[in-house]
C-alpha atoms as a PDB file:
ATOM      1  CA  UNK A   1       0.000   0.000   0.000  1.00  0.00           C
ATOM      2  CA  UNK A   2       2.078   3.137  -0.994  1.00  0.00           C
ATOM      3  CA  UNK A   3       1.668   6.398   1.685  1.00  0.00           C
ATOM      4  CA  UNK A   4      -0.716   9.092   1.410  1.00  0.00           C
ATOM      5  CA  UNK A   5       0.945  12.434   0.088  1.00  0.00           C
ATOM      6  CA  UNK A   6      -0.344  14.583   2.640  1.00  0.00           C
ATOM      7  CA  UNK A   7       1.951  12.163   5.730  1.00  0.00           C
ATOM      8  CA  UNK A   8       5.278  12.058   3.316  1.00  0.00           C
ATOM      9  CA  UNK A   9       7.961  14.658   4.747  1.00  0.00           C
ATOM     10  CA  UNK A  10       7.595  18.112   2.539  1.00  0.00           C
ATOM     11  CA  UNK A  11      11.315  17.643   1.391  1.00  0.00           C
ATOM     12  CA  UNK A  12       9.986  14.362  -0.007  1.00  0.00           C
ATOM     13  CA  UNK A  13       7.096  15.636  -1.486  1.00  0.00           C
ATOM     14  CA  UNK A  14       9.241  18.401  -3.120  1.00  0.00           C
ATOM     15  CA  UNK A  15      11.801  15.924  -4.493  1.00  0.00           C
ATOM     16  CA  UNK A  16       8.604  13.850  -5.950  1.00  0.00           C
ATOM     17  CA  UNK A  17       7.051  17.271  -7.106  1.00  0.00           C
ATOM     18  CA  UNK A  18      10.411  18.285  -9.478  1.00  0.00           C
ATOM     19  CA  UNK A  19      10.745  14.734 -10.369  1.00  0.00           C
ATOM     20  CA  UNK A  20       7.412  14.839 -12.409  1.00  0.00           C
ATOM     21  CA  UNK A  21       7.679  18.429 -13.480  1.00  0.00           C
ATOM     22  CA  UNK A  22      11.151  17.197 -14.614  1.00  0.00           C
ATOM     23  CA  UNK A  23       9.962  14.184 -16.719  1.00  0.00           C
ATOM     24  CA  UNK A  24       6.889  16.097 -18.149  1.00  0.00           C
ATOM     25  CA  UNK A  25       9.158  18.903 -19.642  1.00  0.00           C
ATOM     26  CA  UNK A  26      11.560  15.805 -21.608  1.00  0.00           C
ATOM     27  CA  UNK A  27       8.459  14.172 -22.337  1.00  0.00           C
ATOM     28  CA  UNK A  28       6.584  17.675 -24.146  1.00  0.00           C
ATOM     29  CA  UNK A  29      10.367  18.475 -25.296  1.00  0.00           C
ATOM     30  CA  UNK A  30      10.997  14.916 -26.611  1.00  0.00           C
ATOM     31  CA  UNK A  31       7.578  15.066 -28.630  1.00  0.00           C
ATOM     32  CA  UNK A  32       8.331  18.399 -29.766  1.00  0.00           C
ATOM     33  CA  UNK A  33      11.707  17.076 -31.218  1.00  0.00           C
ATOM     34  CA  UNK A  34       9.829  13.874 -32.780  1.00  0.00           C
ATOM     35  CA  UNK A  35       7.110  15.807 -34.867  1.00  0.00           C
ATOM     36  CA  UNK A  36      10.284  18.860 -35.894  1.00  0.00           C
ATOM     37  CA  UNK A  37      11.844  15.164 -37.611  1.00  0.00           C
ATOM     38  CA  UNK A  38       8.826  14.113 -38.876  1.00  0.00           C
ATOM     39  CA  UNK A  39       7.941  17.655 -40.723  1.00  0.00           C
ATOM     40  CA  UNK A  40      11.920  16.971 -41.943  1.00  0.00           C
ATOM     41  CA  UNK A  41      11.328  13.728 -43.663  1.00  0.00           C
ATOM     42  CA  UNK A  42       7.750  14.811 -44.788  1.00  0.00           C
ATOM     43  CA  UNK A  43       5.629  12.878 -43.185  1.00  0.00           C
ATOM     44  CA  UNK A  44       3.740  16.753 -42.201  1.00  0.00           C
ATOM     45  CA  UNK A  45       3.692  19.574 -44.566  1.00  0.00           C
ATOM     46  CA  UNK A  46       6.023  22.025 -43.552  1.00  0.00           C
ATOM     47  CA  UNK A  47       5.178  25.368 -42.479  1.00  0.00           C
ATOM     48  CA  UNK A  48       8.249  26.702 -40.528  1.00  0.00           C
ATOM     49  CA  UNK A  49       7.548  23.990 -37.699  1.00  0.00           C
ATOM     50  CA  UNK A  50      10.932  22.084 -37.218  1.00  0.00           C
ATOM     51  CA  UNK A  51      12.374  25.205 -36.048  1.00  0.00           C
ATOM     52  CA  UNK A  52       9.312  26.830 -34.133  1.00  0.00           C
ATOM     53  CA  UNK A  53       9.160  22.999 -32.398  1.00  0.00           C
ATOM     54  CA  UNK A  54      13.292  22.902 -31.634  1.00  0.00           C
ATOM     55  CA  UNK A  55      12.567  26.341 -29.792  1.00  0.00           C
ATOM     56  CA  UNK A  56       9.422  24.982 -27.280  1.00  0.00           C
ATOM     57  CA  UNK A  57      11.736  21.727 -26.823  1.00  0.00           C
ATOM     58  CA  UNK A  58      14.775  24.154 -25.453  1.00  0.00           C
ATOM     59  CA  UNK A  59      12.397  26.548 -23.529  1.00  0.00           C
ATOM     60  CA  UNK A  60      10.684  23.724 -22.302  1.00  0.00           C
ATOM     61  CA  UNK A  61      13.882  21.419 -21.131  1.00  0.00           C
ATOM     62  CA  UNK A  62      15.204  25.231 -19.664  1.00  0.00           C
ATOM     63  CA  UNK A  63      12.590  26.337 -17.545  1.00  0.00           C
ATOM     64  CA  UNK A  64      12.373  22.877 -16.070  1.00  0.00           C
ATOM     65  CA  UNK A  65      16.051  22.570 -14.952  1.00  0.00           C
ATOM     66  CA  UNK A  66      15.933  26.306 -14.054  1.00  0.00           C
ATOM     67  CA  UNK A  67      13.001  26.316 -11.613  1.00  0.00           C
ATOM     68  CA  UNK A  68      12.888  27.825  -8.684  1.00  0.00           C
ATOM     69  CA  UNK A  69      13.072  25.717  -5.349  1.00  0.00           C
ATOM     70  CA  UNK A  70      10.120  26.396  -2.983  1.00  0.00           C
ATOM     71  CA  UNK A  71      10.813  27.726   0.337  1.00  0.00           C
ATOM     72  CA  UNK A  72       9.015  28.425   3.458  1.00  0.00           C
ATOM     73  CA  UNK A  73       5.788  27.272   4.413  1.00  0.00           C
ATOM     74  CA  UNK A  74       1.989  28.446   2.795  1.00  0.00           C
END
């Protein structure tokens, strides 16, 4: 039976927290890359969207390593 959120420690829950955010920004950047190389082979009619679609994947993989850490208490 796995714990209930609310009892795990808050550095724990943190930890868990930028763990997921971590592994949905590769996920939405490794999609973006995916669909930029299938526009490049021509599987998609391109309209400027390998490039537009290489910029969310860097923005996306950026913001997610540079988050802030949460401090303090709400």
């Amino acid at each position: 039976m796995s714990p209930d959120w609310n009892g795990l420690p808050d550095d724990l829950q943190l930890a868990l927290a930028r763990e997921a955010m971590r592994r949905a920004a590769e996920t939405i950047a490794g999609q973006a890359e995916a669909l930029a190389g299938e526009i490049e082979i021509g599987g998609l009619a391109d309209r400027g969207g390998p490039e537009a679609l290489r910029l969310l994947a860097a923005v996306v993989r950026l913001s997610a390593r540079d988050a802030p850490v949460p401090r303090g208490t709400a």
